[in-house]
N, C-alpha and C. Protein backbone atom coordinates (compact mmCIF):
# COMPACT_ATOMS: atom_id res chain seq x y z
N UNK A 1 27.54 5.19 -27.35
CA UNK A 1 26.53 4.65 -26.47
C UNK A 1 25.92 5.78 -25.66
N UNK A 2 24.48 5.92 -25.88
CA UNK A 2 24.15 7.11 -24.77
C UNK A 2 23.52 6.58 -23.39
N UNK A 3 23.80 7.59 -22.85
CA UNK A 3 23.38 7.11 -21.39
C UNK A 3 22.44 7.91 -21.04
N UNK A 4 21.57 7.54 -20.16
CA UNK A 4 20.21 8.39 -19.26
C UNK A 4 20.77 8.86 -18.39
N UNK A 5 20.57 10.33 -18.25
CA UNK A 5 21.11 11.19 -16.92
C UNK A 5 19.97 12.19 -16.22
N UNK A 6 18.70 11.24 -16.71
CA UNK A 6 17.07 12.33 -16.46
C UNK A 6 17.55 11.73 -14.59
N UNK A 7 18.12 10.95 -14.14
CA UNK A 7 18.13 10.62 -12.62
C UNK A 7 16.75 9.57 -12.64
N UNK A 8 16.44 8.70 -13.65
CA UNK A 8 15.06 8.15 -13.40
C UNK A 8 15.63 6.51 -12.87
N UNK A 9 15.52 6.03 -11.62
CA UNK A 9 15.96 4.80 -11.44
C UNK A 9 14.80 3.24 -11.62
N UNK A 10 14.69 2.94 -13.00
CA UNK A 10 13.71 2.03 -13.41
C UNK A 10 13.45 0.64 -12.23
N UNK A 11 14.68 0.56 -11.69
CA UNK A 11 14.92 -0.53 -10.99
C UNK A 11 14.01 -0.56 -9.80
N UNK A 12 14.33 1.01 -9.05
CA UNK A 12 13.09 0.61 -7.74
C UNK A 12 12.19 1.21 -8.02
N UNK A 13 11.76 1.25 -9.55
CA UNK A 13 9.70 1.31 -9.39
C UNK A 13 9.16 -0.24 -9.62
N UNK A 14 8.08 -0.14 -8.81
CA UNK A 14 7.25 -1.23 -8.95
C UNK A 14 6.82 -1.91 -9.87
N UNK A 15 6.15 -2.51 -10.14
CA UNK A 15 5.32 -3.46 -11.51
C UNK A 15 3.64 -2.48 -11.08
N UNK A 16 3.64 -2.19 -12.57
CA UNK A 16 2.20 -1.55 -12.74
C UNK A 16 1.78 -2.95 -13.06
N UNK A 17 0.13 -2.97 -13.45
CA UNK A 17 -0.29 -4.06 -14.08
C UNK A 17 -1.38 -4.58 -12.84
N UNK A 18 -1.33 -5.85 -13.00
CA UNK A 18 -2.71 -6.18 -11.65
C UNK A 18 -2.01 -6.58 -11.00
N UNK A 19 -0.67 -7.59 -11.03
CA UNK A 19 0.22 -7.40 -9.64
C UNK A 19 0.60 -6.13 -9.03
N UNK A 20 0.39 -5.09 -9.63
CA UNK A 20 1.37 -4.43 -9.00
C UNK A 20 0.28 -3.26 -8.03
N UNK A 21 -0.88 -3.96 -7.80
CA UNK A 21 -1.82 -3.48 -6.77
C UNK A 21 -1.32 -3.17 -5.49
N UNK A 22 -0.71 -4.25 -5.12
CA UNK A 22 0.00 -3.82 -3.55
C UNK A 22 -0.85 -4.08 -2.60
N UNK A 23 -0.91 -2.88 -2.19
CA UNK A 23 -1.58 -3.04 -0.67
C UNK A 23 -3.36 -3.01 -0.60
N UNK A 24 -3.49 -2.62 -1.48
CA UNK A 24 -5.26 -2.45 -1.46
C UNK A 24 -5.62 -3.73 -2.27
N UNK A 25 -4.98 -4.68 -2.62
CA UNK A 25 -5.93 -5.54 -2.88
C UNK A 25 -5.47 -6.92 -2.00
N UNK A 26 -4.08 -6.23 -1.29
CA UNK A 26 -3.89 -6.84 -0.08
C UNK A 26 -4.99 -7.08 1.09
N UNK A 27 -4.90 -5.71 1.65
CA UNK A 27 -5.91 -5.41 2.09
C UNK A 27 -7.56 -5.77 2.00
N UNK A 28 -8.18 -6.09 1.00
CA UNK A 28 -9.49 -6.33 0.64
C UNK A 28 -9.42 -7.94 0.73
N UNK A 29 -8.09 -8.48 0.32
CA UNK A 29 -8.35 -9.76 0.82
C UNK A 29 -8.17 -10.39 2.31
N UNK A 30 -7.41 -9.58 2.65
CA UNK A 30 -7.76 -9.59 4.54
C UNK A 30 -9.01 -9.33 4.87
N UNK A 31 -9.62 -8.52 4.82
CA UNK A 31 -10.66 -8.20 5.08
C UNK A 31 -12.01 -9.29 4.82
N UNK A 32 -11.56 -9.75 3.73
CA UNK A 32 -12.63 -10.41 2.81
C UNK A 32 -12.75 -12.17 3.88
N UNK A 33 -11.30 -12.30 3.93
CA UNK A 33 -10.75 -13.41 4.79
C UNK A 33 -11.60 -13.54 6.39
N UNK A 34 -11.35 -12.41 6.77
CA UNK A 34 -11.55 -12.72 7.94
C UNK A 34 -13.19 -12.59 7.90
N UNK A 35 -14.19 -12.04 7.55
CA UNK A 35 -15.39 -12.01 7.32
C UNK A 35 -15.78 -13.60 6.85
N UNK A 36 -14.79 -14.29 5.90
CA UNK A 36 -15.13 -15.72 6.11
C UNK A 36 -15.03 -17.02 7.02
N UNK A 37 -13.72 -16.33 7.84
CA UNK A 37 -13.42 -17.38 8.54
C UNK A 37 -14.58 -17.17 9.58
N UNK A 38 -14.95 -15.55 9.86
CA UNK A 38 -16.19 -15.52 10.97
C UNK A 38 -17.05 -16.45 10.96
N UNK A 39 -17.77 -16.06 9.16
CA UNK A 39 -18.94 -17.29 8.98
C UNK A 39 -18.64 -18.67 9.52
N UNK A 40 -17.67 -19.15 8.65
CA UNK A 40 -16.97 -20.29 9.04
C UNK A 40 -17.22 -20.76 10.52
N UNK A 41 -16.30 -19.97 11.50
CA UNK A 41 -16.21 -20.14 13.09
C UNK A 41 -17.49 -20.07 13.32
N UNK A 42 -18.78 -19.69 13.15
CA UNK A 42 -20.05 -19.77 13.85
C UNK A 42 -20.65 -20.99 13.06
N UNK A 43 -20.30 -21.18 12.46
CA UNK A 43 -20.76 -22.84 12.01
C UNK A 43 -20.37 -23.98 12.51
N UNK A 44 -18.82 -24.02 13.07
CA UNK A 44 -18.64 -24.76 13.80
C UNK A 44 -18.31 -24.50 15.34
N UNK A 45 -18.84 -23.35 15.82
CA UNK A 45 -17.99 -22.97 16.96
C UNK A 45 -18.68 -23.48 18.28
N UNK A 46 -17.98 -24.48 18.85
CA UNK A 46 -18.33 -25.50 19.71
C UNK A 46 -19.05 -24.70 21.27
N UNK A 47 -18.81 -23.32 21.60
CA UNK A 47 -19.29 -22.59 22.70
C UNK A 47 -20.83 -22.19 22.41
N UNK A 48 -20.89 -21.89 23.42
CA UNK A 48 -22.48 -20.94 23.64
C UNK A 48 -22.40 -19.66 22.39
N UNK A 49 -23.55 -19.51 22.10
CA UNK A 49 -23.67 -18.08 20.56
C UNK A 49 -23.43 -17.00 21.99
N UNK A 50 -23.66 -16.56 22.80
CA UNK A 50 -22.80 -15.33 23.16
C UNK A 50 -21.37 -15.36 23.27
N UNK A 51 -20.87 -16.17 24.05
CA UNK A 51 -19.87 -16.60 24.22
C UNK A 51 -18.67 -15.96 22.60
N UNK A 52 -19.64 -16.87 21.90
CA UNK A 52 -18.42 -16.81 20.32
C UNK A 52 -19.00 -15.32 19.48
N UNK A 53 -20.31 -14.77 19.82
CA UNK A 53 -20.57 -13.33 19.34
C UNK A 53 -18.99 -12.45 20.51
N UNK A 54 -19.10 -12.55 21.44
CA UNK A 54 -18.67 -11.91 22.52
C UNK A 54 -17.19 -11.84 21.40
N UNK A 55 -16.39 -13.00 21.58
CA UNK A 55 -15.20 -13.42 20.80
C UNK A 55 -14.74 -12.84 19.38
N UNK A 56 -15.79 -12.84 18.42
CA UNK A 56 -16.02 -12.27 17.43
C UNK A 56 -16.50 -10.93 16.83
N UNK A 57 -16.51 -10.74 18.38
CA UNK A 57 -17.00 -8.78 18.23
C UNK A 57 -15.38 -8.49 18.60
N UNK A 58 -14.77 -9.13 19.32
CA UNK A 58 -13.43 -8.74 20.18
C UNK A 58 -12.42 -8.92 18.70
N UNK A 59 -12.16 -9.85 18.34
CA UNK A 59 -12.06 -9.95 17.16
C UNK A 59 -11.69 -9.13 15.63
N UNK A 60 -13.27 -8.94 15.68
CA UNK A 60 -13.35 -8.21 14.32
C UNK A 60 -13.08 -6.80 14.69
N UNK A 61 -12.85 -6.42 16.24
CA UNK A 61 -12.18 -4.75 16.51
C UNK A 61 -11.05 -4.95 16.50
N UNK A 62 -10.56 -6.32 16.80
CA UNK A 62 -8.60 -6.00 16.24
C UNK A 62 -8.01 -5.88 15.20
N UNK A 63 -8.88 -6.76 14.47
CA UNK A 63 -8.54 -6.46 12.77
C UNK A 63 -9.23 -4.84 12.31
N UNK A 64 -10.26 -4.66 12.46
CA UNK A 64 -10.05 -3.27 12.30
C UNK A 64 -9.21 -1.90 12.49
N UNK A 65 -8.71 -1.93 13.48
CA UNK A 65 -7.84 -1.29 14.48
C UNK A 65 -6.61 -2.15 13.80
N UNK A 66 -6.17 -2.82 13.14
CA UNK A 66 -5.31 -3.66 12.84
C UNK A 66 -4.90 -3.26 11.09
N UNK A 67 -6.32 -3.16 10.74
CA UNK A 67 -6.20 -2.81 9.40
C UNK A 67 -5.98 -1.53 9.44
N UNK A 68 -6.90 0.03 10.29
CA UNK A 68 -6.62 0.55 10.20
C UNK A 68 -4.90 1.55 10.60
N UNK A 69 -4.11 0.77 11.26
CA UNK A 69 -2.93 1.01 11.41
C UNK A 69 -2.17 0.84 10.15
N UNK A 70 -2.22 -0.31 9.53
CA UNK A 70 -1.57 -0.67 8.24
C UNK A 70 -2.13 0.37 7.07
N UNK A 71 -3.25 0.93 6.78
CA UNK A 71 -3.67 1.62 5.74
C UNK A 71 -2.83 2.97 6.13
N UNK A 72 -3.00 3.06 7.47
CA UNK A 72 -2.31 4.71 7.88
C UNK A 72 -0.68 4.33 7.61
N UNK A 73 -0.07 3.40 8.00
CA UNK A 73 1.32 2.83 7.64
C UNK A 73 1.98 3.30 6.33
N UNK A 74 0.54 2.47 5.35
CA UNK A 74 1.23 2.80 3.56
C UNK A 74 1.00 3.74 3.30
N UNK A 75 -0.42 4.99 4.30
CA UNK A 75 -0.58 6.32 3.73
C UNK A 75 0.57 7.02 3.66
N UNK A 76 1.80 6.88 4.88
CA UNK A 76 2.75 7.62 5.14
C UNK A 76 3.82 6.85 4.23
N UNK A 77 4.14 5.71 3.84
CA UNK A 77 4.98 5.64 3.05
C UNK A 77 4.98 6.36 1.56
N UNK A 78 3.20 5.85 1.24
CA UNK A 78 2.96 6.53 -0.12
C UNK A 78 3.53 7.97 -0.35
N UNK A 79 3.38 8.87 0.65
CA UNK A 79 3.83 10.41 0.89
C UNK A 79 5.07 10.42 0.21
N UNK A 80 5.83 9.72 1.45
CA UNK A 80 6.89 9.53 1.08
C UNK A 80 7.81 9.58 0.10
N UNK A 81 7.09 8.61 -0.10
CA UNK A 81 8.06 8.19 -1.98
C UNK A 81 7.22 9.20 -2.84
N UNK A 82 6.07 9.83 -2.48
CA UNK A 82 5.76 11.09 -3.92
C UNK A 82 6.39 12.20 -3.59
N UNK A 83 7.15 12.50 -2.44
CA UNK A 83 7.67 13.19 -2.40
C UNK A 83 9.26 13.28 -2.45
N UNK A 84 10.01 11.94 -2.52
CA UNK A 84 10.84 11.32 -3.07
C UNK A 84 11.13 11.56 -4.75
N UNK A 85 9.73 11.40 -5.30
CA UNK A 85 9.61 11.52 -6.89
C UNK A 85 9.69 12.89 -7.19
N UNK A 86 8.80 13.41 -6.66
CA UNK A 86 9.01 15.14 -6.85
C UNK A 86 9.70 15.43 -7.08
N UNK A 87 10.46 15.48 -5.66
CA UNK A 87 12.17 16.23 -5.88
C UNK A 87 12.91 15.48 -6.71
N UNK A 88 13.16 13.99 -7.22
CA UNK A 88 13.84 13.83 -8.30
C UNK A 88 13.29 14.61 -10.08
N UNK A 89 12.28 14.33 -9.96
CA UNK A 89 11.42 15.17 -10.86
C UNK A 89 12.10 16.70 -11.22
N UNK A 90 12.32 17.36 -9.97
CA UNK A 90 12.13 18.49 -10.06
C UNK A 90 14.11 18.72 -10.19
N UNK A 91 14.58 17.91 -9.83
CA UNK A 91 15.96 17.81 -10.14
C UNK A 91 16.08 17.88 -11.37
N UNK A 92 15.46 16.80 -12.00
CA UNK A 92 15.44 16.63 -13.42
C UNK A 92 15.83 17.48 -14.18
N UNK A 93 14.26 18.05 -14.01
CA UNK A 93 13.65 19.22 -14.90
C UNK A 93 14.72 20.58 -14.44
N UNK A 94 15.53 21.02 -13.77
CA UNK A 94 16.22 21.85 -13.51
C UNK A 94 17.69 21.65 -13.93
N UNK A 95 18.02 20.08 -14.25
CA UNK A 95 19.29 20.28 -15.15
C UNK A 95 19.22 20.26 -16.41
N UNK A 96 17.28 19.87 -16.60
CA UNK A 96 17.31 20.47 -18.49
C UNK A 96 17.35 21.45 -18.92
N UNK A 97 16.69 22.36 -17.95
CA UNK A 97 16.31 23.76 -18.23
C UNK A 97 18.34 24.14 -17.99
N UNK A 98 18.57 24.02 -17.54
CA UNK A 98 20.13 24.34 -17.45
C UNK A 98 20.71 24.00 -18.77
N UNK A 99 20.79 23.20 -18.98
CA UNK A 99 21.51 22.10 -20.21
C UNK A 99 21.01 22.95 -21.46
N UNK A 100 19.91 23.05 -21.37
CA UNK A 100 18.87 24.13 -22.31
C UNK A 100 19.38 25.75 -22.21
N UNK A 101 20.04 26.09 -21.43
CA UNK A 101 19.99 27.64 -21.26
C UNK A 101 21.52 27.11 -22.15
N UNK A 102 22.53 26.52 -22.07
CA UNK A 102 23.67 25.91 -22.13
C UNK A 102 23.91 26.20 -23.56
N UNK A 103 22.86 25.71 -24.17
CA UNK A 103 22.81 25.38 -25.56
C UNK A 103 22.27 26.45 -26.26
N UNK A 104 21.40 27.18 -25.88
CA UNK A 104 20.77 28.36 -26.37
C UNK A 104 21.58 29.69 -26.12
């Protein structure tokens, strides 16, 4: 029976594919969301139009400021884990080249 010893752990990578979008199509549907519920809320929004502009400017700067925290969030995770991969990568590739000098 052979076994894999490249150090590659299949288990915690993600799903490629169109689920396996993550956060940016997370993201676009937040975004997309709240731009509707706006419409939405000024169609029915029972106050004065400054009043609910006023509300909806306040609003749409928290989700911004909201979104932009979360994009900076996964920027630093993304790092992360490529630099996580690297060095397994580079582990790798340094016990073949070993294994390789071994044999040669």
């Amino acid at each position: 029976m052979a076994t894999d010893t490249s150090g590659f752990d299949e288990g915690n990578e993600q799903a490629e594919g169109p689920e396996g979008r993550g956060l940016g199509g997370f993201a676009v549907g937040v975004i997309f969301g709240a731009f509707l519920g706006a419409g939405i809320a000024l169609l029915f929004a029972p106050e004065r139009g400054e009043k609910t502009r006023r509300r909806l400017r306040h609003r749409l700067r928290s989700l911004r400021d909201e979104a932009g925290d979360q994009l900076e969030r996964a920027g630093k995770r993304t790092g992360r884990d490529l630099l996580r991969r690297r060095r397994r990568l580079e582990a790798g590739l340094e016990r073949a080249a070993s294994r390789a000098k071994d044999v040669f």
